[in-house]
N, C-alpha and C. Protein backbone atom coordinates (compact mmCIF):
# COMPACT_ATOMS: atom_id res chain seq x y z
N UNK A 1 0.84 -1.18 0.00
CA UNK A 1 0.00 0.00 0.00
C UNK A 1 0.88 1.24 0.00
N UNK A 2 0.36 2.13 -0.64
CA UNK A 2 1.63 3.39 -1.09
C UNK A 2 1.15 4.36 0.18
N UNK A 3 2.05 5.73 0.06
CA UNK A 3 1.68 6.62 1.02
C UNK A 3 0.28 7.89 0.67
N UNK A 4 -0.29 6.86 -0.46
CA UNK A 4 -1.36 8.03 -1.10
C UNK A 4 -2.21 8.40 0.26
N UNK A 5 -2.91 9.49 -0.13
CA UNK A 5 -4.01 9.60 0.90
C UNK A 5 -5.19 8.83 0.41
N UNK A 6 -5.88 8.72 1.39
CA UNK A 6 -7.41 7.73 1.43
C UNK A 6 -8.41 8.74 1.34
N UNK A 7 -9.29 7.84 0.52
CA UNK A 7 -10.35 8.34 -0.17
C UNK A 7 -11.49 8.05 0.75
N UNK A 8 -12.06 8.61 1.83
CA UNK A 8 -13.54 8.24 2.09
C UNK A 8 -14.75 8.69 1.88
N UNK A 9 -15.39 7.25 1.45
CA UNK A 9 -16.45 7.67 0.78
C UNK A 9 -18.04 6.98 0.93
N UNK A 10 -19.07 6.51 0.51
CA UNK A 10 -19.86 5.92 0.86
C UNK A 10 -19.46 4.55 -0.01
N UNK A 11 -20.23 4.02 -0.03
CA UNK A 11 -20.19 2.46 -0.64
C UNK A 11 -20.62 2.65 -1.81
N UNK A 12 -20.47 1.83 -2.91
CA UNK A 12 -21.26 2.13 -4.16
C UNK A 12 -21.21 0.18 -4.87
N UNK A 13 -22.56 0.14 -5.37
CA UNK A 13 -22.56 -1.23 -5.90
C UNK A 13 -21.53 -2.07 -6.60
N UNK A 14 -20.81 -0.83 -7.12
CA UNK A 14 -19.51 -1.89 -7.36
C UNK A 14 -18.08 -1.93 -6.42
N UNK A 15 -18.67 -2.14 -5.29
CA UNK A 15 -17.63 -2.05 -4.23
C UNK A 15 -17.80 -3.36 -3.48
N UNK A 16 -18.99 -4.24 -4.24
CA UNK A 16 -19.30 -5.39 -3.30
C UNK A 16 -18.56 -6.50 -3.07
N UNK A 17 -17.94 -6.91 -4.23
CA UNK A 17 -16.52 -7.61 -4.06
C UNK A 17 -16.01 -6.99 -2.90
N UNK A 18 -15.00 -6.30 -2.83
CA UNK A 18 -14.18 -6.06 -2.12
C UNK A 18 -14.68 -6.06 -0.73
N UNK A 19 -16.10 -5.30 -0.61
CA UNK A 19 -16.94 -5.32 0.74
C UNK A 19 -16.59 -6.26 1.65
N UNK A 20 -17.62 -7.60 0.60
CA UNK A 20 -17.82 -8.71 0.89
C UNK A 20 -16.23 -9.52 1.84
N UNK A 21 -15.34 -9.47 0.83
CA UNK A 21 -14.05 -9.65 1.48
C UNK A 21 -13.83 -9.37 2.66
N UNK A 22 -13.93 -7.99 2.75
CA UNK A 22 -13.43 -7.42 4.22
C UNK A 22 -14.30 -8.00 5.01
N UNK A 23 -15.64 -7.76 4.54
CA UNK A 23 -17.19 -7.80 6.06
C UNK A 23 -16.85 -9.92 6.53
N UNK A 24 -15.79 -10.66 5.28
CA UNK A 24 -15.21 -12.21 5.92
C UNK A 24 -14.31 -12.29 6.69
N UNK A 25 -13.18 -11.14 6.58
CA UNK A 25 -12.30 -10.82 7.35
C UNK A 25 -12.56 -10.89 8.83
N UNK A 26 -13.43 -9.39 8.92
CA UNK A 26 -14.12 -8.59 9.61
C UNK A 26 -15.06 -9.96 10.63
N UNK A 27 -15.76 -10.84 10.28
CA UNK A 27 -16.10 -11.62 10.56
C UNK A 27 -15.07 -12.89 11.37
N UNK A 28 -14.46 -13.16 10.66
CA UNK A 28 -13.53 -14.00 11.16
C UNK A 28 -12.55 -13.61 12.27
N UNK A 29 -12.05 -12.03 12.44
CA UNK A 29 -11.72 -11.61 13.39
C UNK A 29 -11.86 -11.99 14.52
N UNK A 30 -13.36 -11.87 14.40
CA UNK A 30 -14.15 -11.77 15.51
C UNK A 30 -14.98 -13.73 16.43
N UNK A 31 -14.44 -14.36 15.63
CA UNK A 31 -14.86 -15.66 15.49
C UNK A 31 -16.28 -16.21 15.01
N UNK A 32 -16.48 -15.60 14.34
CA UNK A 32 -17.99 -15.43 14.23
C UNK A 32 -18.56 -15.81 12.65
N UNK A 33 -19.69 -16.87 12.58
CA UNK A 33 -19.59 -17.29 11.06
C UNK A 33 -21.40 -16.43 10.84
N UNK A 34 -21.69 -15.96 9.91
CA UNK A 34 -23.22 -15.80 9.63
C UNK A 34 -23.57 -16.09 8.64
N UNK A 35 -25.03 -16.38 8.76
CA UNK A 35 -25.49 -16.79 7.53
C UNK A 35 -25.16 -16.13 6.20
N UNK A 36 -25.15 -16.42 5.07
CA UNK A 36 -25.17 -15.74 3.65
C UNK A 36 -26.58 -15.04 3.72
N UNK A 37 -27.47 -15.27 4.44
CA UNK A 37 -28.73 -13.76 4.09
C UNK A 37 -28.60 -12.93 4.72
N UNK A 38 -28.14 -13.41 5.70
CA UNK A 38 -27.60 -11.87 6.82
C UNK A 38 -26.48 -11.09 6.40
N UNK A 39 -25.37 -11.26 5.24
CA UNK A 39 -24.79 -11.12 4.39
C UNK A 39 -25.34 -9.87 3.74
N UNK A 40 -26.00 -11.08 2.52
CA UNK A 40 -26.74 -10.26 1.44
C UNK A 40 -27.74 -9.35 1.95
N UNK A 41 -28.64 -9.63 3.40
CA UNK A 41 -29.47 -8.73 3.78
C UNK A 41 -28.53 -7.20 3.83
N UNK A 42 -27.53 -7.32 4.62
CA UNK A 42 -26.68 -6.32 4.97
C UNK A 42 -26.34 -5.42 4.24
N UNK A 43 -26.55 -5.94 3.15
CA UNK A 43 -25.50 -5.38 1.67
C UNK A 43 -26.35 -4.57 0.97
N UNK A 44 -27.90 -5.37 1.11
CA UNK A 44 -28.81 -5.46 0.41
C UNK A 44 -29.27 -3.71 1.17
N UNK A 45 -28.91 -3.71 2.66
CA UNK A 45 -29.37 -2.67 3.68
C UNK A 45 -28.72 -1.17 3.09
N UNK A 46 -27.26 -1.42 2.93
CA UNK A 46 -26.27 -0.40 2.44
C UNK A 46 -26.77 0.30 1.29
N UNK A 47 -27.09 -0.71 0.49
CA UNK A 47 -27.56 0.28 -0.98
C UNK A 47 -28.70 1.17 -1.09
N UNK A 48 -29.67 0.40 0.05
CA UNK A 48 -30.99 0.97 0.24
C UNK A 48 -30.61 2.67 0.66
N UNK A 49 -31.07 3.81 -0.37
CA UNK A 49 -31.15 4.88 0.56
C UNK A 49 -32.19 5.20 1.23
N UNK A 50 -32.98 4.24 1.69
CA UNK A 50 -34.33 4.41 2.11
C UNK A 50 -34.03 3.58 3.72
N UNK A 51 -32.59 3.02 4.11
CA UNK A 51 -32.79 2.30 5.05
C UNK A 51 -31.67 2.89 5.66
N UNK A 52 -31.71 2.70 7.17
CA UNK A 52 -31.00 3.03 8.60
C UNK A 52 -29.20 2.76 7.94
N UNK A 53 -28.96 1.79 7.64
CA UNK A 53 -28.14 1.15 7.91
C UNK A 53 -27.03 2.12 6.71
N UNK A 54 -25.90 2.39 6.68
CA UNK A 54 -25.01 2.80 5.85
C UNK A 54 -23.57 2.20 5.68
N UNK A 55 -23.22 2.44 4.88
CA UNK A 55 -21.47 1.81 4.72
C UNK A 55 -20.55 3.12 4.33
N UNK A 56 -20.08 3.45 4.86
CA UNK A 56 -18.23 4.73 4.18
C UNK A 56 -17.19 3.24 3.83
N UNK A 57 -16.61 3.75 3.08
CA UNK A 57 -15.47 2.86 2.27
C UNK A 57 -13.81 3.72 2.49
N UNK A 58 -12.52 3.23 2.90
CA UNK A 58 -11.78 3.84 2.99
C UNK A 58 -11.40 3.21 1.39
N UNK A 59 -10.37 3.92 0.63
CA UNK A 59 -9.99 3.67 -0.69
C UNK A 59 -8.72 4.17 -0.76
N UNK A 60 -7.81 3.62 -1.64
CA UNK A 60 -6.52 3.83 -1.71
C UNK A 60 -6.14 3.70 -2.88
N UNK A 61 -5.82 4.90 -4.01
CA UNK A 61 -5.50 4.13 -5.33
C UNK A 61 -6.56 2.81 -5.99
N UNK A 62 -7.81 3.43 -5.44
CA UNK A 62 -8.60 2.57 -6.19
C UNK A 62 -9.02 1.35 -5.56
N UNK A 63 -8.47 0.94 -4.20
CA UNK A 63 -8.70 -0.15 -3.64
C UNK A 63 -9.35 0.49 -2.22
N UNK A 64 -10.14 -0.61 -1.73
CA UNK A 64 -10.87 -0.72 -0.47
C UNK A 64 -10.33 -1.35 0.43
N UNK A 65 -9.59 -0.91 1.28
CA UNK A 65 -9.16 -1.54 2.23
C UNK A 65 -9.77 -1.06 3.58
N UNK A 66 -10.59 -0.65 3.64
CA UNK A 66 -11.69 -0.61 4.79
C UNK A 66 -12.89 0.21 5.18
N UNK A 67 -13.67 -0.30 5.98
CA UNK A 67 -15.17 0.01 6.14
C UNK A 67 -15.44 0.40 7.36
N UNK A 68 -16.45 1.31 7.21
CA UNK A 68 -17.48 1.30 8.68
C UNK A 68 -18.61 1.20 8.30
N UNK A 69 -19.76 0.09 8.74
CA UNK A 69 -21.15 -0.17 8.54
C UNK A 69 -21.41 0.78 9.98
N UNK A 70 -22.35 1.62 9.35
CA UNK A 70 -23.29 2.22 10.67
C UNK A 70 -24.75 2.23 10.80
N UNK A 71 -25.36 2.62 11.74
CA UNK A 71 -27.03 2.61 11.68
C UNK A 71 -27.45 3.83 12.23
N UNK A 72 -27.86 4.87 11.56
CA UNK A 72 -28.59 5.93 12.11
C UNK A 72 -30.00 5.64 12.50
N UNK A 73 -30.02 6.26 14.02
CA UNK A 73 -31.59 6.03 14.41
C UNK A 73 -31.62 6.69 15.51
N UNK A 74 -33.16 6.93 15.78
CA UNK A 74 -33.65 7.90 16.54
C UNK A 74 -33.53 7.52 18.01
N UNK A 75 -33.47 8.05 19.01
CA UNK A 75 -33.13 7.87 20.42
C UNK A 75 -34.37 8.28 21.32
N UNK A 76 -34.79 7.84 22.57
CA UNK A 76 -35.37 8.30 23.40
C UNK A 76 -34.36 9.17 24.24
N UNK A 77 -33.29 8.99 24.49
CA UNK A 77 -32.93 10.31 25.39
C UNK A 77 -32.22 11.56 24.37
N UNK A 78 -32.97 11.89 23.38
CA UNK A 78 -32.24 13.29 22.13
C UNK A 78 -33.45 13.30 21.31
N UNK A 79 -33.16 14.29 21.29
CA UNK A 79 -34.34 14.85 19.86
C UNK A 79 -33.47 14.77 18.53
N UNK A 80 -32.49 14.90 18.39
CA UNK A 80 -31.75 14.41 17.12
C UNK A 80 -31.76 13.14 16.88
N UNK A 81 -31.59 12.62 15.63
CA UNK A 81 -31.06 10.95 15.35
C UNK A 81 -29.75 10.71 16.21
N UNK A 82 -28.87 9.50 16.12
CA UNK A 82 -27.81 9.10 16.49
C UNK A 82 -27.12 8.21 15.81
N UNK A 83 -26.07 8.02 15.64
CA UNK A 83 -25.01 7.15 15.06
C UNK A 83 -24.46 6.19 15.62
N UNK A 84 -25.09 4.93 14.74
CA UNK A 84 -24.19 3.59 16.15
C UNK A 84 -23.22 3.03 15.13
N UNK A 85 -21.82 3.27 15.35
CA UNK A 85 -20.84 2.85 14.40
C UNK A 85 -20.72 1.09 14.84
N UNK A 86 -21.52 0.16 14.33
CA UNK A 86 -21.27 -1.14 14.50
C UNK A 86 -20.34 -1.50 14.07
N UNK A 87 -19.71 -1.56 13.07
CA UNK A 87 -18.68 -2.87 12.21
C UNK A 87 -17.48 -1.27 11.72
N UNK A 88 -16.58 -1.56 12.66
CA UNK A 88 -14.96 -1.24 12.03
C UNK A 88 -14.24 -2.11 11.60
N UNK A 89 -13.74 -2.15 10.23
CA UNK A 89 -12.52 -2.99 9.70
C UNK A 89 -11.73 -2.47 8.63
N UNK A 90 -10.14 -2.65 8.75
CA UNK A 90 -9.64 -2.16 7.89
C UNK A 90 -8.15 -3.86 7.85
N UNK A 91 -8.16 -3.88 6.64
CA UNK A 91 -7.19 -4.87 6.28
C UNK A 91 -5.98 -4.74 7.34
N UNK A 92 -5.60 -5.93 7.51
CA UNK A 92 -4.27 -6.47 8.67
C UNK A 92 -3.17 -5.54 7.68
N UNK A 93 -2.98 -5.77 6.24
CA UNK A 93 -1.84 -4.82 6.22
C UNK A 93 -1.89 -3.68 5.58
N UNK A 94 -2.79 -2.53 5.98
CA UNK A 94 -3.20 -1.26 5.83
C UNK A 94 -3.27 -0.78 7.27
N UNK A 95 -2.98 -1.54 8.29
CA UNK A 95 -3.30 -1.16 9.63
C UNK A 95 -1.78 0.26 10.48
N UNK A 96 -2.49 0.52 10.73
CA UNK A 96 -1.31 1.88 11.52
C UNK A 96 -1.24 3.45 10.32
N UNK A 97 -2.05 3.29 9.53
CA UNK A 97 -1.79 4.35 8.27
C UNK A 97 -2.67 5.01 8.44
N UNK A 98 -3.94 5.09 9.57
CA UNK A 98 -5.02 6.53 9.98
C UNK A 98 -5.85 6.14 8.54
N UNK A 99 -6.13 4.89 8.63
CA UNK A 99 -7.34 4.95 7.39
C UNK A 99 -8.40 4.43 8.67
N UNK A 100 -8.26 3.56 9.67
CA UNK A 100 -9.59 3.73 10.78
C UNK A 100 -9.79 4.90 11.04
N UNK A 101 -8.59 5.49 11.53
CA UNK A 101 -9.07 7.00 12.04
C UNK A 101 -9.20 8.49 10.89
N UNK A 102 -9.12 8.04 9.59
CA UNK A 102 -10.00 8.88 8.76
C UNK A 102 -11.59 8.49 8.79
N UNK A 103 -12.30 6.73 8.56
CA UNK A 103 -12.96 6.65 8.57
C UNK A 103 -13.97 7.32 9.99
N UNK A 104 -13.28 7.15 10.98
CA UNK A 104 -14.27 8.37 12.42
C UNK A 104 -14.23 9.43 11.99
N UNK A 105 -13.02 9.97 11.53
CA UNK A 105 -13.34 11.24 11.57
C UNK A 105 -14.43 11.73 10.51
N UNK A 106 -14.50 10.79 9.52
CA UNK A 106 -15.62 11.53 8.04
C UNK A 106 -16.68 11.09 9.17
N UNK A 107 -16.88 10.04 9.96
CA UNK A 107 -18.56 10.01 10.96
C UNK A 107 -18.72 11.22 11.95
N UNK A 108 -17.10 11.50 12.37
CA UNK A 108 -17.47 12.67 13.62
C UNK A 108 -17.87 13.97 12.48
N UNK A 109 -17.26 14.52 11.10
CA UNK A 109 -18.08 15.48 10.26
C UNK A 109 -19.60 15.14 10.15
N UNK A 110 -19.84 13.82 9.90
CA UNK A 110 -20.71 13.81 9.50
C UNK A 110 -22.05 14.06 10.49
N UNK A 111 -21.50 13.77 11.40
CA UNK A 111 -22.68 13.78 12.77
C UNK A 111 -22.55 15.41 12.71
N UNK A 112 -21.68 16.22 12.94
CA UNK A 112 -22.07 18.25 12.54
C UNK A 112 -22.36 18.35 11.90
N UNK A 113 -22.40 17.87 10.55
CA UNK A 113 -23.33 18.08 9.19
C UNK A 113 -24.87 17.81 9.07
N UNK A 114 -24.99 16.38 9.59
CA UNK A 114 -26.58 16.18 9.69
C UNK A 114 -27.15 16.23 11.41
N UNK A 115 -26.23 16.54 12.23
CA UNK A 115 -27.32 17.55 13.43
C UNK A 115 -27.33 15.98 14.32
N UNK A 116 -26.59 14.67 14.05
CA UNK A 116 -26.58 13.86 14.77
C UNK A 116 -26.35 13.88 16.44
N UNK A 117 -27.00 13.96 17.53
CA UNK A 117 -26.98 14.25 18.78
C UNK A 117 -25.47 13.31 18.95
N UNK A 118 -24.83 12.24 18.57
CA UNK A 118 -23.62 11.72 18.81
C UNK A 118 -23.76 10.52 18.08
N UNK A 119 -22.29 10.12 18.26
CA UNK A 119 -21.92 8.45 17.39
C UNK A 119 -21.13 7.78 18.83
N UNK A 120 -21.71 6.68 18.22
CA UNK A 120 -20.86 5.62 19.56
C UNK A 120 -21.00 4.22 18.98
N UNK A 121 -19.89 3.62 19.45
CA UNK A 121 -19.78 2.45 19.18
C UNK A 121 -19.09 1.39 20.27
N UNK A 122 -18.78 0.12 20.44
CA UNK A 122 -17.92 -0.63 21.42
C UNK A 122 -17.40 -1.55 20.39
N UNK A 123 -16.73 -2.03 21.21
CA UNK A 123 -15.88 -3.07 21.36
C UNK A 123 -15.20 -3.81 21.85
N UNK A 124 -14.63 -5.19 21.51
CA UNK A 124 -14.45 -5.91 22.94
C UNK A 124 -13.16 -5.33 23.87
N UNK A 125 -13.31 -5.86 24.86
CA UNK A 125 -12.30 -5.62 25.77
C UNK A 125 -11.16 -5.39 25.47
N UNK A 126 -10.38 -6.56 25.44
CA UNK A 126 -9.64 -6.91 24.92
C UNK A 126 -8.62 -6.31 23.84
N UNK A 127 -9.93 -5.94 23.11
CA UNK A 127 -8.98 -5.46 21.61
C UNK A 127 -7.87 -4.66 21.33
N UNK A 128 -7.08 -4.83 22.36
CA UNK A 128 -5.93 -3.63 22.46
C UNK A 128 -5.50 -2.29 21.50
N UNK A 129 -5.53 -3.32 19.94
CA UNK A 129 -4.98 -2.84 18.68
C UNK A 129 -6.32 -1.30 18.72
N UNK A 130 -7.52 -1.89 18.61
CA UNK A 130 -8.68 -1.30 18.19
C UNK A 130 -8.67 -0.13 18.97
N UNK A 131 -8.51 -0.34 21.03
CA UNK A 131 -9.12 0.37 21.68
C UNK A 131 -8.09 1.63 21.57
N UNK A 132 -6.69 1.38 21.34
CA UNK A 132 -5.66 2.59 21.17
C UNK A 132 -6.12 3.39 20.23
N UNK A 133 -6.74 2.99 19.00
CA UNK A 133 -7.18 4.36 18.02
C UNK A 133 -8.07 4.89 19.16
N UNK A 134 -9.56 3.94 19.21
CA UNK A 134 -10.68 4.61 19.86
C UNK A 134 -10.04 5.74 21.04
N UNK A 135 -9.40 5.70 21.92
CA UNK A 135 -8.97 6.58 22.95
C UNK A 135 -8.33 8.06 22.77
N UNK A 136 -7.62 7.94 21.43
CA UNK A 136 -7.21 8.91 20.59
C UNK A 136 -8.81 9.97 20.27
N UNK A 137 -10.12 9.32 19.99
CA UNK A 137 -11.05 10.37 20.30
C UNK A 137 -12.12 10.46 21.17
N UNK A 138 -11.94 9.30 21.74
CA UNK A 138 -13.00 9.56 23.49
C UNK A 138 -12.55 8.48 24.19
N UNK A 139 -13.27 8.55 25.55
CA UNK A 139 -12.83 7.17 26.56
C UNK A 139 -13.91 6.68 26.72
N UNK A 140 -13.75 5.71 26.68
CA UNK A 140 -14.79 4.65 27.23
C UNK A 140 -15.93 4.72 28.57
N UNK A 141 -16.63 4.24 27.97
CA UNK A 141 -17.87 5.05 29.33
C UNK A 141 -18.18 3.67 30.31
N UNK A 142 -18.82 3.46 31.46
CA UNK A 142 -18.81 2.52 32.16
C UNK A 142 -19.65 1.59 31.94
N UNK A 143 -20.39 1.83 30.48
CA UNK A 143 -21.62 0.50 30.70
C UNK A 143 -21.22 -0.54 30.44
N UNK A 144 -21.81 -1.72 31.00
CA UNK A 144 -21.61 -2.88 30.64
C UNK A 144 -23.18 -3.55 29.34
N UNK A 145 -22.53 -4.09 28.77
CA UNK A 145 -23.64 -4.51 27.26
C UNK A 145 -24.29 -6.14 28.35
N UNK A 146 -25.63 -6.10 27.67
CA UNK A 146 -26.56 -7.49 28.64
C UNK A 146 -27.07 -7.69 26.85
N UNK A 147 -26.67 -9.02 26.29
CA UNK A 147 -27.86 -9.27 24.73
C UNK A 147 -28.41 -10.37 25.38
N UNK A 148 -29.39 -10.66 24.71
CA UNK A 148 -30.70 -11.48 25.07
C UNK A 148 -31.20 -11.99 23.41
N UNK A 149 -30.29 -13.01 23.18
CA UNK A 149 -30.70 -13.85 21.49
C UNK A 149 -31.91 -14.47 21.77
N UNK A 150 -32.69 -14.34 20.73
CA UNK A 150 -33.54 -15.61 20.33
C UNK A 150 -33.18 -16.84 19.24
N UNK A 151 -33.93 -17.96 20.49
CA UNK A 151 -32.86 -18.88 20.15
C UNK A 151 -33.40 -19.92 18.91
């Protein structure tokens, strides 16, 4: 990967190759296998401009080497929408080059642009690599996450 600057941008249908790649990566990271409709639903979600869910693309000379899937939606404690940055990933060897931390920063513009009351996201504990960017623009707040699957 050269020292170009990165391009961020939204997703566009012919970005699904490469998407797809990363969101297996991105997946596997995490140990985690999902179905192929939850996949294609996902993908299927991104293109929709009629739906919550969005994708930014980091780009480099033409290549995608990483994503943020997010979900804008409305809150009971704000009268503005909000930004839940779910899925960060950027390729194992594009990592340390501020293409994660371009991708926040086009979400932190973007939340002053469209009047978003805030963006937030987690991640696991653990993640050492991950949590050193994240700290670079906020700290971690004390909640603990409770999910409740249906089984």
């Amino acid at each position: 990967m050269s020292t170009t600057p990165c391009i961020i941008r939204a997703a566009l249908p012919s970005d699904e190759a490469a998407w797809r790649e990363l969101w297996k990566a991105y997946c596997d990271f995490y140990g985690t296998r999902l179905p192929e409709e939850v996949t294609n639903r996902t993908w299927k979600r991104i293109l929709d401009p009629d739906a919550q869910v969005m994708c930014i693309v980091a780009e480099v000379e033409g290549q995608v080497y990483g994503f943020a899937n997010c979900v804008v939606h409305e809150a009971t404690w704000e009268t503005q929408a909000i930004c839940y940055l779910e899925d960060l990933f950027v390729r194992t060897e594009a990592r340390g080059r501020g293409l994660g931390a371009a991708l926040i920063e086009w979400l932190r513009n973007a939340m002053r642009a469209e009047g978003w009351a805030r963006l937030y996201w987690m991640t696991k504990q653990d993640n050492a690599q991950a949590r050193r960017l994240y700290d670079r623009f906020t700290t971690a707040d004390d909640f603990v996450r409770y999910v409740i699957r249906q089984k």
